[in-house]
Every structure is written in structure tokens, then in C-alpha cells.
Protein backbone atom coordinates (compact mmCIF):
# COMPACT_ATOMS: atom_id res chain seq x y z
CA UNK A 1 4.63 30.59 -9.09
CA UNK A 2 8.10 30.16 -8.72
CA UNK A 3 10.02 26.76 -7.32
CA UNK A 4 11.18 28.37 -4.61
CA UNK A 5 7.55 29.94 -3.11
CA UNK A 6 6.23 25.60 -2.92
CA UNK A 7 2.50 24.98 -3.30
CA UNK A 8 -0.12 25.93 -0.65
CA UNK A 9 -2.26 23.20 0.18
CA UNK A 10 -5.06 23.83 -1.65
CA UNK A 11 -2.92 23.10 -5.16
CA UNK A 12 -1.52 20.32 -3.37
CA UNK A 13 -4.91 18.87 -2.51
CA UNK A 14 -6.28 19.54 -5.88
CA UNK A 15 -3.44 18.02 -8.05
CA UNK A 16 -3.19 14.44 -5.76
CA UNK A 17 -7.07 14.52 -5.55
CA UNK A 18 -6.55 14.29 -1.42
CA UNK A 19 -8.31 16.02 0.98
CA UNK A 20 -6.54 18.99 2.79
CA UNK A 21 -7.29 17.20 5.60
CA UNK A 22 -5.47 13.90 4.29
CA UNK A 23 -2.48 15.60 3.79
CA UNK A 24 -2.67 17.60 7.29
CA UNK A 25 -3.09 13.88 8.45
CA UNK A 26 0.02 12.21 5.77
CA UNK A 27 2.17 15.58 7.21
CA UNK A 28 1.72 14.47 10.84
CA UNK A 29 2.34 11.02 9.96
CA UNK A 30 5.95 12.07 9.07
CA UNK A 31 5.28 11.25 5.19
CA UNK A 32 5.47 14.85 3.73
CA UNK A 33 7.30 17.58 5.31
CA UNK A 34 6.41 21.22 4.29
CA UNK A 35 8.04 24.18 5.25
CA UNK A 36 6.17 27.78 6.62
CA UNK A 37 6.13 30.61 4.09
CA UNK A 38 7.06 34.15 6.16
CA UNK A 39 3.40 34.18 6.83
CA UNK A 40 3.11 30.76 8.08
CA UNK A 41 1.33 28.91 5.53
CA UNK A 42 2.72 25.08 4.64
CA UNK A 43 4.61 24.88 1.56
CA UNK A 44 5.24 21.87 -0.57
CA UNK A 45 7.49 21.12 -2.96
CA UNK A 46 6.36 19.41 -5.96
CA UNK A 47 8.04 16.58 -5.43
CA UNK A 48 5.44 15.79 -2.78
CA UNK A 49 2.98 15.10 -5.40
CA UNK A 50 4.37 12.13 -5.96
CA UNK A 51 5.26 10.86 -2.59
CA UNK A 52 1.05 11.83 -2.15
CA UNK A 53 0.75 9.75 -5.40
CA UNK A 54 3.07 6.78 -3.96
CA UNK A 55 1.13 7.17 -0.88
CA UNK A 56 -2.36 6.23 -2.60
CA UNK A 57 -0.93 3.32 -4.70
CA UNK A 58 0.91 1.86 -1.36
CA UNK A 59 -2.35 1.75 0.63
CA UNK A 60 -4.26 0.21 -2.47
CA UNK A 61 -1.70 -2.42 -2.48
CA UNK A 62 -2.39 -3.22 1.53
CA UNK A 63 0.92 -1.67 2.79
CA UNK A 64 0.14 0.52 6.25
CA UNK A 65 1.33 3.91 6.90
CA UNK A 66 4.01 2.76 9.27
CA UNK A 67 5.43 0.84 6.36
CA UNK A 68 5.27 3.54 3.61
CA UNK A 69 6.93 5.52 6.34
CA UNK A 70 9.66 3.17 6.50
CA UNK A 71 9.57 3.19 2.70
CA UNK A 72 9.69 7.53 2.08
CA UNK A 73 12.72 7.44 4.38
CA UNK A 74 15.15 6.05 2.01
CA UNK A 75 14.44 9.17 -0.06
CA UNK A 76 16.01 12.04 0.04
CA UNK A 77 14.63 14.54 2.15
CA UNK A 78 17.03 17.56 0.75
CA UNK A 79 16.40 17.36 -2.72
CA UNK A 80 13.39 16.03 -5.54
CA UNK A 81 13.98 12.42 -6.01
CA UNK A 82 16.10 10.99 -9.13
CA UNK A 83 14.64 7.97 -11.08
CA UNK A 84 16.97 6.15 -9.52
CA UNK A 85 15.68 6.89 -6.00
CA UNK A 86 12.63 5.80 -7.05
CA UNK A 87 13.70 2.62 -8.90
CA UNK A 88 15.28 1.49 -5.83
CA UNK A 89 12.62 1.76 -3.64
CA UNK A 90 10.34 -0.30 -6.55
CA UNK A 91 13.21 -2.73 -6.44
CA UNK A 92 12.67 -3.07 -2.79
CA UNK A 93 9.05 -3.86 -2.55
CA UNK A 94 8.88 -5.93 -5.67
CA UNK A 95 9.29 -9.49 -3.20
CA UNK A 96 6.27 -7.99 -1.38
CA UNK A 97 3.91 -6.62 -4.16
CA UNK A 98 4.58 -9.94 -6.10
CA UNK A 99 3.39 -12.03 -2.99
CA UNK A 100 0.48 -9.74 -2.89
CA UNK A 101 -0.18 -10.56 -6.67
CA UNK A 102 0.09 -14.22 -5.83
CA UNK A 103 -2.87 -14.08 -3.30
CA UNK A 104 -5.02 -11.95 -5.31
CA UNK A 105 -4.35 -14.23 -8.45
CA UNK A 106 -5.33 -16.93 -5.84
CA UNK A 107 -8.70 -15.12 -4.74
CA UNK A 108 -9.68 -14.57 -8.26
CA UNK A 109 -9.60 -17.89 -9.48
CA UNK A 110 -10.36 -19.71 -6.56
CA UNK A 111 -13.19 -17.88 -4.91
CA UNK A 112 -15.83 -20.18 -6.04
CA UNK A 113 -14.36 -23.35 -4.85
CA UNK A 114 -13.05 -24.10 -1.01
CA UNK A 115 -10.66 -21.94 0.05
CA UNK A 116 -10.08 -23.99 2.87
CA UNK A 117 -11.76 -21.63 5.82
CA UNK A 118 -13.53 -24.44 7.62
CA UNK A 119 -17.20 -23.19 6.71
CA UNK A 120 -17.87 -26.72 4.59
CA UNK A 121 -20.56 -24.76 3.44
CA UNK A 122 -19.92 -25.56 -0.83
CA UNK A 123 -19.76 -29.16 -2.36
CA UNK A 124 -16.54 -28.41 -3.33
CA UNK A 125 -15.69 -28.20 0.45
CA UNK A 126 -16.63 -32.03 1.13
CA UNK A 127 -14.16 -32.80 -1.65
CA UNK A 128 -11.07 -30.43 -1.04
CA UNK A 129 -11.80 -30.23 2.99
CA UNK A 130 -13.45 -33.08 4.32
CA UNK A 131 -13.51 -32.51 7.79
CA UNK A 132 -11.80 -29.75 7.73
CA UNK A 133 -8.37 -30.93 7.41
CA UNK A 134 -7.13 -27.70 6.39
CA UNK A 135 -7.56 -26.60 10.08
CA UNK A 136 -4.13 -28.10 10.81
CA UNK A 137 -2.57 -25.81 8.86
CA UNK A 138 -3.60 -22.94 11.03
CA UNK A 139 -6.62 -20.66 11.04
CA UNK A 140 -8.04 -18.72 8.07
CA UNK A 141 -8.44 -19.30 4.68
CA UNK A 142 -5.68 -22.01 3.89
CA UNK A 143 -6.29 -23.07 0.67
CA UNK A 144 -5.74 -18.98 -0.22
CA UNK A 145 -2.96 -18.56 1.86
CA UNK A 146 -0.95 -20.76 -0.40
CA UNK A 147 -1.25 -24.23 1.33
CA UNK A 148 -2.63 -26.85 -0.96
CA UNK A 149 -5.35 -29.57 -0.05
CA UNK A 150 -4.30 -32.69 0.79
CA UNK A 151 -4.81 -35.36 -1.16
């Protein structure tokens, strides 16, 4: 196949492991942008395997389409993107992916104990919540969120 013809969908879907329907779905969602062969099938380019690929790992790490969106448009639209493209957009979401890494470092080692949600339900809860003081911090789990127990 030459650069120039793309890839139908079907290759598309096979290489990212996506339904055809996924990426009918990621097209209309503005995050891939195919062209029409003379016959009027969609063409990729191959580039869009990894914007597909970027895609995946975004919504693994909790960021929503609207904001992998936002994300896509600082590449280039008229060309395959450089390393550099793509280092700048890692550069950009490295403030939010490390607070995400915070809170899941959080969850893991902190599960067991009171994560100060107001449920008092573990003996550890007594101790780190009594009377659920971590309600005046706001709702939901506190003690995850990053505020500490009082002492």
C-alpha cells in the first residue's frame, strides 16, 4: 500500500485493537480526521495510530474526550507529528498525570485505613475521624484527596 492511498478502517481497527465503531465514534468526536478515497471510503494516515494509541492511554489515565480533544489540537493536523510535537504535549500534561499518580499512590496504600469518607465504619476510623471531622473539609473521601487528619 502506498503512503499516499491511507489505511481503510479495517487496518486501522486491527492495528489500535479499536472497534470500527470506536473510531467512527473518536472521528466524530473531532480526534481523527480521515479523508474519502475517489470511492468514498475513510482513509487514515498512519499517524493516526498513534493519536488512537494516545487516545487509549489518555482515557486509562481519567482524562475525558473533551480534554484529549483539547490535547490532539496542538498537533499538527497537515503533517505526521515530530518527537518534538509529541514531547510537548507530554510536557504539558505531566502537572496533571503526576497529581493523578499522587492519588493513586494514596489509594494504594491507604485503602485499608480511613480515608476520611464519613462511613466510621473501620477502627481505624474512630482514631483518624472521630466524629467525622474530616466532613469540614468538604465531601468525599478527604483523607484521599490529599487533606490530612487532624491531630
Amino acid at each position: 500500500m502506498a503512503v499516499s492511498e491511507g489505511l481503510a478502517i479495517g487496518a486501522l481497527a486491527r492495528r489500535t485493537g479499536l472497534a470500527v465503531s470506536a473510531i467512527r465514534y473518536y472521528e466524530a468526536q473531532g480526534l481523527i480526521s480521515p479523508w474519502r478515497n475517489a470511492g468514498g471510503q475513510r482513509r487514515y494516515q498512519r499517524a493516526d495510530i498513534r493519536r488512537l494509541s494516545f487516545v487509549m492511554i489518555a482515557q486509562q489515565f481519567g482524562l475525558t474526550l473533551p480534554e484529549i480533544r483539547e490535547v490532539l489540537l496542538e498537533l499538527p493536523g497537515n503533517r505526521t507529528p515530530t518527537p518534538q510535537d509529541w514531547k510537548n504535549i507530554s510536557e504539558g500534561l505531566r502537572t496533571r498525570l503526576d497529581q493523578r499518580i499522587d492519588t493513586l499512590m494514596r489509594l494504594r496504600d491507604n485503602l485499608d485505613g480511613c480515608i476520611g469518607c464519613g462511613c466510621l465504619s473501620l477502627p481505624k476510623c474512630k482514631l483518624y475521624n472521630p466524629d467525622d471531622r474530616a466532613k469540614s473539609h468538604g465531601s468525599g473521601p478527604r483523607y484521599l484527596m490529599g487533606d490530612a487528619p487532624e491531630a
